[in-house]
Protein backbone atom coordinates (compact mmCIF):
# COMPACT_ATOMS: atom_id res chain seq x y z
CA UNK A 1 12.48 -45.48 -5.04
CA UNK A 2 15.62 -44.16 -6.96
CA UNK A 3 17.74 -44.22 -3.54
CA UNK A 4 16.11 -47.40 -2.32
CA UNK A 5 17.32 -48.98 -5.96
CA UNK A 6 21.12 -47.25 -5.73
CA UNK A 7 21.73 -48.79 -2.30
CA UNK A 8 20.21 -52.32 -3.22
CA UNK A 9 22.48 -52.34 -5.76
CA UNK A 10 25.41 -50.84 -4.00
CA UNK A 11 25.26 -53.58 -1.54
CA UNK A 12 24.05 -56.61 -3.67
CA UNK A 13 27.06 -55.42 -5.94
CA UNK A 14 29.80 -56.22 -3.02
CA UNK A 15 28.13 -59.56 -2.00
CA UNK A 16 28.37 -60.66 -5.69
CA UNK A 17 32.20 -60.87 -5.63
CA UNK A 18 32.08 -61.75 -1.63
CA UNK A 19 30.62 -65.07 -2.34
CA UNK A 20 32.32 -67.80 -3.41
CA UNK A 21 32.11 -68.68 -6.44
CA UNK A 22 32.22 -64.92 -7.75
CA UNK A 23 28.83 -64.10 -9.54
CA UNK A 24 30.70 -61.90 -12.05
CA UNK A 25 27.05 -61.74 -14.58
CA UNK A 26 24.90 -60.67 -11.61
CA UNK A 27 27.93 -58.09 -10.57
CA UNK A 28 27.38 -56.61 -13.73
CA UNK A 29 23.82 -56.35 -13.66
CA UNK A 30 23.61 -54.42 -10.29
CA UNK A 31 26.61 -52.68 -11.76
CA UNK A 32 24.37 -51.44 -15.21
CA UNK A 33 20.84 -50.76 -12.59
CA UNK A 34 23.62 -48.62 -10.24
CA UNK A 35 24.44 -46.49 -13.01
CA UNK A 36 21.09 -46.56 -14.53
CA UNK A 37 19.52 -45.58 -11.02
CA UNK A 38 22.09 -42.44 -10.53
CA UNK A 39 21.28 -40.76 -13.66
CA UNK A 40 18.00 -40.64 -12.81
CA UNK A 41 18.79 -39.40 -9.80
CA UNK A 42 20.73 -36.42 -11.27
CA UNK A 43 17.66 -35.76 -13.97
CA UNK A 44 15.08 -35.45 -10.86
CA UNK A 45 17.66 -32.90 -9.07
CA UNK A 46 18.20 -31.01 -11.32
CA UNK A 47 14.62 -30.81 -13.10
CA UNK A 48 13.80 -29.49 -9.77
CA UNK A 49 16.43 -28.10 -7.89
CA UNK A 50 18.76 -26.40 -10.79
CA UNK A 51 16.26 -25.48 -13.91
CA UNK A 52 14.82 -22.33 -13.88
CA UNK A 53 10.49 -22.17 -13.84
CA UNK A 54 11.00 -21.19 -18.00
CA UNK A 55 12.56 -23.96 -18.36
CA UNK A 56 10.29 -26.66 -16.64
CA UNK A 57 7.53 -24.68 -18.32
CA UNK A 58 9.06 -25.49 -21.62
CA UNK A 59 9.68 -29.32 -21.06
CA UNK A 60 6.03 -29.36 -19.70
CA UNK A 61 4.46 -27.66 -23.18
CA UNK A 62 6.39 -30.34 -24.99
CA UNK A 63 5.22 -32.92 -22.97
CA UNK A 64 1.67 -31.72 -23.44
CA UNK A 65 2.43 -31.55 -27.63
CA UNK A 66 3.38 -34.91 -27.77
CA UNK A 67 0.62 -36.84 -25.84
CA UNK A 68 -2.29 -34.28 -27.97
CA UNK A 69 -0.26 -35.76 -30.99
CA UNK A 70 -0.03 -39.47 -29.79
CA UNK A 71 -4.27 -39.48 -28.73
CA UNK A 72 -4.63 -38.05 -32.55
CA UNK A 73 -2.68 -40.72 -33.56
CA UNK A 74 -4.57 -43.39 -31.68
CA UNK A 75 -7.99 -41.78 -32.79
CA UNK A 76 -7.18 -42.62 -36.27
């Protein structure tokens, strides 16, 4: 979905100042979602392509910590 979202963008980006008049606001918007889309992009590579097991272990324990601690939360 990430690629399918940075190529929307991408494109939808170089019709906004194609048209005529220029549709600076929506340029900017597919602009933000382009940049928005690529970093998430780069977090999904390397979570699983660069980290090492330890440390996907380690993000995963956290994870785990902090949903026991938000269902405690809600229980009260």
């Amino acid at each position: 979905m990430t690629l399918a979202l940075v190529v929307y963008s991408g494109v939808f980006m170089k019709y906004t100042v194609a048209v005529t008049p220029k549709n600076y606001l929506l340029f900017g918007c597919h602009f933000i979602n382009e940049g928005a889309q690529l970093m998430q992009g780069f977090r999904f590579i390397d979570f699983h392509y660069f980290m090492s097991e330890e440390q996907q272990n380690e993000i995963h324990r956290k994870h785990e910590m902090e949903a026991r601690q938000n269902e405690t939360i809600k229980e009260e």
